[in-house]
C-alpha atoms as a PDB file:
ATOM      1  CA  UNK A   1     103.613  78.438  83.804  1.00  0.00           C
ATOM      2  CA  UNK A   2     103.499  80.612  86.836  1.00  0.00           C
ATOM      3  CA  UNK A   3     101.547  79.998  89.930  1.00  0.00           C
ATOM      4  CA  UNK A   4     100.416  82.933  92.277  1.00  0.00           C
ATOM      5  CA  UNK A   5      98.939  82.257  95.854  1.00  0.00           C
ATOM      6  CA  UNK A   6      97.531  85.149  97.669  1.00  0.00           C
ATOM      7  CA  UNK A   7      97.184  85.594 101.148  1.00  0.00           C
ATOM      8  CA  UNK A   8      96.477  88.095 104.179  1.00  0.00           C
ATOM      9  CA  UNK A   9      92.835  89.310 103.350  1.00  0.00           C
ATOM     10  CA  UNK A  10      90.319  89.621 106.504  1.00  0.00           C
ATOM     11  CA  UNK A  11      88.044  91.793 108.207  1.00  0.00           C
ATOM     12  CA  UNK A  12      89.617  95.230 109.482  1.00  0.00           C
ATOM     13  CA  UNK A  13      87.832  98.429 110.830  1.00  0.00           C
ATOM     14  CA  UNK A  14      87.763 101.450 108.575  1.00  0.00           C
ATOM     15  CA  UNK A  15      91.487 103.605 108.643  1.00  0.00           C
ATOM     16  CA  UNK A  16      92.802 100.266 109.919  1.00  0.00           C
ATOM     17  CA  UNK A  17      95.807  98.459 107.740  1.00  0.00           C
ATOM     18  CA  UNK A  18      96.194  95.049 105.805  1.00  0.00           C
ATOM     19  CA  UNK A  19      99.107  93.604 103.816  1.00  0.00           C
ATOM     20  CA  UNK A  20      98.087  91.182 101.308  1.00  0.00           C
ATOM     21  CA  UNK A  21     101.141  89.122  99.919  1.00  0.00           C
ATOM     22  CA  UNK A  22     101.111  87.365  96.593  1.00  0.00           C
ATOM     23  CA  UNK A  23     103.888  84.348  96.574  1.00  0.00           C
ATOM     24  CA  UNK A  24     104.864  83.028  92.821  1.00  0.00           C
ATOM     25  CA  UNK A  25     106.130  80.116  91.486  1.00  0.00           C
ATOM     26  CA  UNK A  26     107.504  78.628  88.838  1.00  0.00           C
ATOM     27  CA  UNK A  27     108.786  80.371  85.760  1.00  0.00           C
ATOM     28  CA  UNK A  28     108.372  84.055  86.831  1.00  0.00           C
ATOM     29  CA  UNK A  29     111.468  85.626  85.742  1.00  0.00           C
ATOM     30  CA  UNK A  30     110.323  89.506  84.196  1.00  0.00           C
ATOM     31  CA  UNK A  31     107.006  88.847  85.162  1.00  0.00           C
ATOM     32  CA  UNK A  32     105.513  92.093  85.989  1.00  0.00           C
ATOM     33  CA  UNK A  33     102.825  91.677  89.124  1.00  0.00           C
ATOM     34  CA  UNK A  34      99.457  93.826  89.447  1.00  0.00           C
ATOM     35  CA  UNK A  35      97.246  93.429  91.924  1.00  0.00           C
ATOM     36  CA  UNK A  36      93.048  94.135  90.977  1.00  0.00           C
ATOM     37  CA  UNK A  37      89.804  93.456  93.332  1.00  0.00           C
ATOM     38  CA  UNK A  38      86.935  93.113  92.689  1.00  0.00           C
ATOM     39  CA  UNK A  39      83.619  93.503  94.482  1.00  0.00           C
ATOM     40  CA  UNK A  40      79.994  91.746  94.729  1.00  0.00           C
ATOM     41  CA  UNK A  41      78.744  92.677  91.134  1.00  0.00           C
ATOM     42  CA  UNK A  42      80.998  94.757  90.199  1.00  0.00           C
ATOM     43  CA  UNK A  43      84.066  94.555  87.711  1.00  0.00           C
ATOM     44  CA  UNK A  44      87.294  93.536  88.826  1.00  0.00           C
ATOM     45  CA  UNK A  45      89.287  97.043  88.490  1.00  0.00           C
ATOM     46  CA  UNK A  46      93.372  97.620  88.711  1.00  0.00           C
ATOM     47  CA  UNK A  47      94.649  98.548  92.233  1.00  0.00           C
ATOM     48  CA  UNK A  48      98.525  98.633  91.873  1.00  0.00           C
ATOM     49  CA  UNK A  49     101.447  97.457  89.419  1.00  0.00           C
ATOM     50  CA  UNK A  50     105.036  96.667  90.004  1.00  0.00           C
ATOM     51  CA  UNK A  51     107.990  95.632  87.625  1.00  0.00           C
ATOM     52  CA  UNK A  52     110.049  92.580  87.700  1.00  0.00           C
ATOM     53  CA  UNK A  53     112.886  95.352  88.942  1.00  0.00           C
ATOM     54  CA  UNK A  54     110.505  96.772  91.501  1.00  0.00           C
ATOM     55  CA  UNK A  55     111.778  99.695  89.955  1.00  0.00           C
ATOM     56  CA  UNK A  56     108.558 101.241  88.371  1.00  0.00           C
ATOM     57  CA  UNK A  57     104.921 101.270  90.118  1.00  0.00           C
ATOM     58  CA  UNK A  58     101.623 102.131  89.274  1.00  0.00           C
ATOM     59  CA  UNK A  59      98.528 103.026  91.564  1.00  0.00           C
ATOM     60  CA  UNK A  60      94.661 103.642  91.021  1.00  0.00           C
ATOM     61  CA  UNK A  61      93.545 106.923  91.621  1.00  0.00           C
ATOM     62  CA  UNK A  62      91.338 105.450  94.134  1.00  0.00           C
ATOM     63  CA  UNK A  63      94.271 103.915  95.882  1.00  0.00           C
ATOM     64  CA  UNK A  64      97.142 106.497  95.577  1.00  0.00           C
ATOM     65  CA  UNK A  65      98.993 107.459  98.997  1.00  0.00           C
ATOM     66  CA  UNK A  66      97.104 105.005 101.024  1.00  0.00           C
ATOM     67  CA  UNK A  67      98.439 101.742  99.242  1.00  0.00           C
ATOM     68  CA  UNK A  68     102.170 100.391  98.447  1.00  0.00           C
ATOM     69  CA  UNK A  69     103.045  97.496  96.323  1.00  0.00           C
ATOM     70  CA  UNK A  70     106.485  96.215  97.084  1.00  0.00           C
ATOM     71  CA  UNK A  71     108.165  93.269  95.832  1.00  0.00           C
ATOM     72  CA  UNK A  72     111.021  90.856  97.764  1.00  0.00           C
ATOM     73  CA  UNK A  73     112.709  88.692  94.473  1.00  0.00           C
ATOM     74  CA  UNK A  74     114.665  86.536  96.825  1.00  0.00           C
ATOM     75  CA  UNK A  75     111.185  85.818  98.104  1.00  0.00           C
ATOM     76  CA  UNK A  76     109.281  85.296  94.945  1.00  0.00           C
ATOM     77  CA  UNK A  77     106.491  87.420  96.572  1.00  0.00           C
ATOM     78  CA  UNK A  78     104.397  90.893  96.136  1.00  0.00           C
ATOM     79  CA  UNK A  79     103.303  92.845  98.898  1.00  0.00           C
ATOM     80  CA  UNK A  80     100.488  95.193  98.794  1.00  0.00           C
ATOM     81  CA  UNK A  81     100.861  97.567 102.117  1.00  0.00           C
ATOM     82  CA  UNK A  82      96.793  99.084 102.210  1.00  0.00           C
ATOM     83  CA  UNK A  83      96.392 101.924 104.836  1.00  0.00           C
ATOM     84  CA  UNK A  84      93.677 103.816 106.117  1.00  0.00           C
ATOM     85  CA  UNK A  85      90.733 101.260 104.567  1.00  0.00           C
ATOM     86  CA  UNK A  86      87.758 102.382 103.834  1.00  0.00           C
ATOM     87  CA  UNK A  87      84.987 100.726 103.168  1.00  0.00           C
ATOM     88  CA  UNK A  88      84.778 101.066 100.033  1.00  0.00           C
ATOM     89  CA  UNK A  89      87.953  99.155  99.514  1.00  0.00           C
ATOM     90  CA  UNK A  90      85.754  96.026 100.313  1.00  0.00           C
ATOM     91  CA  UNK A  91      86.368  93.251  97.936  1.00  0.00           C
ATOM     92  CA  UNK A  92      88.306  90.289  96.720  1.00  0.00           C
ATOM     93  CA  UNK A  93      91.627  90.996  95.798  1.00  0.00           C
ATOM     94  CA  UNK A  94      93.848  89.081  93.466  1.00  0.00           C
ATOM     95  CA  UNK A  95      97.232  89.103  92.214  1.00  0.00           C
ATOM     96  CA  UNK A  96      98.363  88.635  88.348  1.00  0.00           C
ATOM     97  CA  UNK A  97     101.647  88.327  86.699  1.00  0.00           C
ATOM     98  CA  UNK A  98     102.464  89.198  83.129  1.00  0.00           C
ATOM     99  CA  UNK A  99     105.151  88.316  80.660  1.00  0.00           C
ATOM    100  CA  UNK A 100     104.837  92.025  79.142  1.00  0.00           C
ATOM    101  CA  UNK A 101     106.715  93.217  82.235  1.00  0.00           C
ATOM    102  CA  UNK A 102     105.056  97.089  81.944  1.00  0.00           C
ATOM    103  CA  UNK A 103     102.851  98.687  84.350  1.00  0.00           C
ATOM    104  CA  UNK A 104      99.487  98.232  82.717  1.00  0.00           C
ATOM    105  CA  UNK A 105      95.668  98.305  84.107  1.00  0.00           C
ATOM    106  CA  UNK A 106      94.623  96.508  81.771  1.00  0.00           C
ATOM    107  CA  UNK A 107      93.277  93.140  82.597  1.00  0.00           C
ATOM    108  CA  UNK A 108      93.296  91.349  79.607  1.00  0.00           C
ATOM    109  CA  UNK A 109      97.774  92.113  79.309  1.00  0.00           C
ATOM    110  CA  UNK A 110      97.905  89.780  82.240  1.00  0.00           C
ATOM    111  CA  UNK A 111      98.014  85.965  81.322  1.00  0.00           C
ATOM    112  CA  UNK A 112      98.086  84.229  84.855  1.00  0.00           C
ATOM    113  CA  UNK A 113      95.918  85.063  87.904  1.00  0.00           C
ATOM    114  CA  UNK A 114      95.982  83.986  91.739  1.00  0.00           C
ATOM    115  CA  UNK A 115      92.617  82.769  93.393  1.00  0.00           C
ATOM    116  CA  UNK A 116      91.773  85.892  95.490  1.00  0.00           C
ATOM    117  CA  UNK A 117      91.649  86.907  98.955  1.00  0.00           C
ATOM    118  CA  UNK A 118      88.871  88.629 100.854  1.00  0.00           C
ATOM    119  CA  UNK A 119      89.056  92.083 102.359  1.00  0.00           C
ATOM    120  CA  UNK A 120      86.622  93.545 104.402  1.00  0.00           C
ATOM    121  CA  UNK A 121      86.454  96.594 106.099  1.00  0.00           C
ATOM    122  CA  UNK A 122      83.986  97.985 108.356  1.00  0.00           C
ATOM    123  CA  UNK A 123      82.724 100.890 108.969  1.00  0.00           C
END
């Protein structure tokens, strides 16, 4: 089992910066981490993917040179680093972890999920 709390959402002007953290427990060795949000009627959609090296990332197109997902093992915790918000990046954000270890987007590859954390940013 592997728990994941997330924390570090809020409100935040547009081109302002958040860092959302994602803190793990229990049996999370080669876990790989993503990070998805999801907004009011809307899908939840991949942001950002890390290895259980923190060797290998992925980004959303969306997201790509504004965002950076870092990970601290002696921590147990994921960072997403989001700069210059926009609007648009509005939503509840959550963490996953999967066992598969690869840098995937898709949703269904990850088997345990966080409880989410609001961002808002206005314009």
């Amino acid at each position: 089992q592997v728990q994941l709390v997330e924390s570090g959402g809020g409100l935040v002007q547009a081109g302002g910066s958040l860092r959302l953290s994602c803190a793990a427990s229990g049996r999370t060795s080669n876990y790989g981490i993503g990070w998805f949000r999801q907004a009011p009627e809307k899908e939840r959609t991949f942001v950002a993917a890390i290895t259980w090296s923190g060797r290998g990332t992925r980004y959303a197109d969306s997201v790509k040179g504004r965002f950076t997902i870092s990970r601290d093992s002696a921590k147990n915790t994921v960072y997403l680093q989001m700069n210059t918000l926009k609007p648009e990046d509005t939503a509840v954000y959550y963490c996953a972890a999967s066992s598969r270890d690869i840098l995937t987007a898709a949703r269904q590859t990850y088997e345990y999920w966080g409880q989410g954390t609001q961002v808002t940013v206005s314009s």
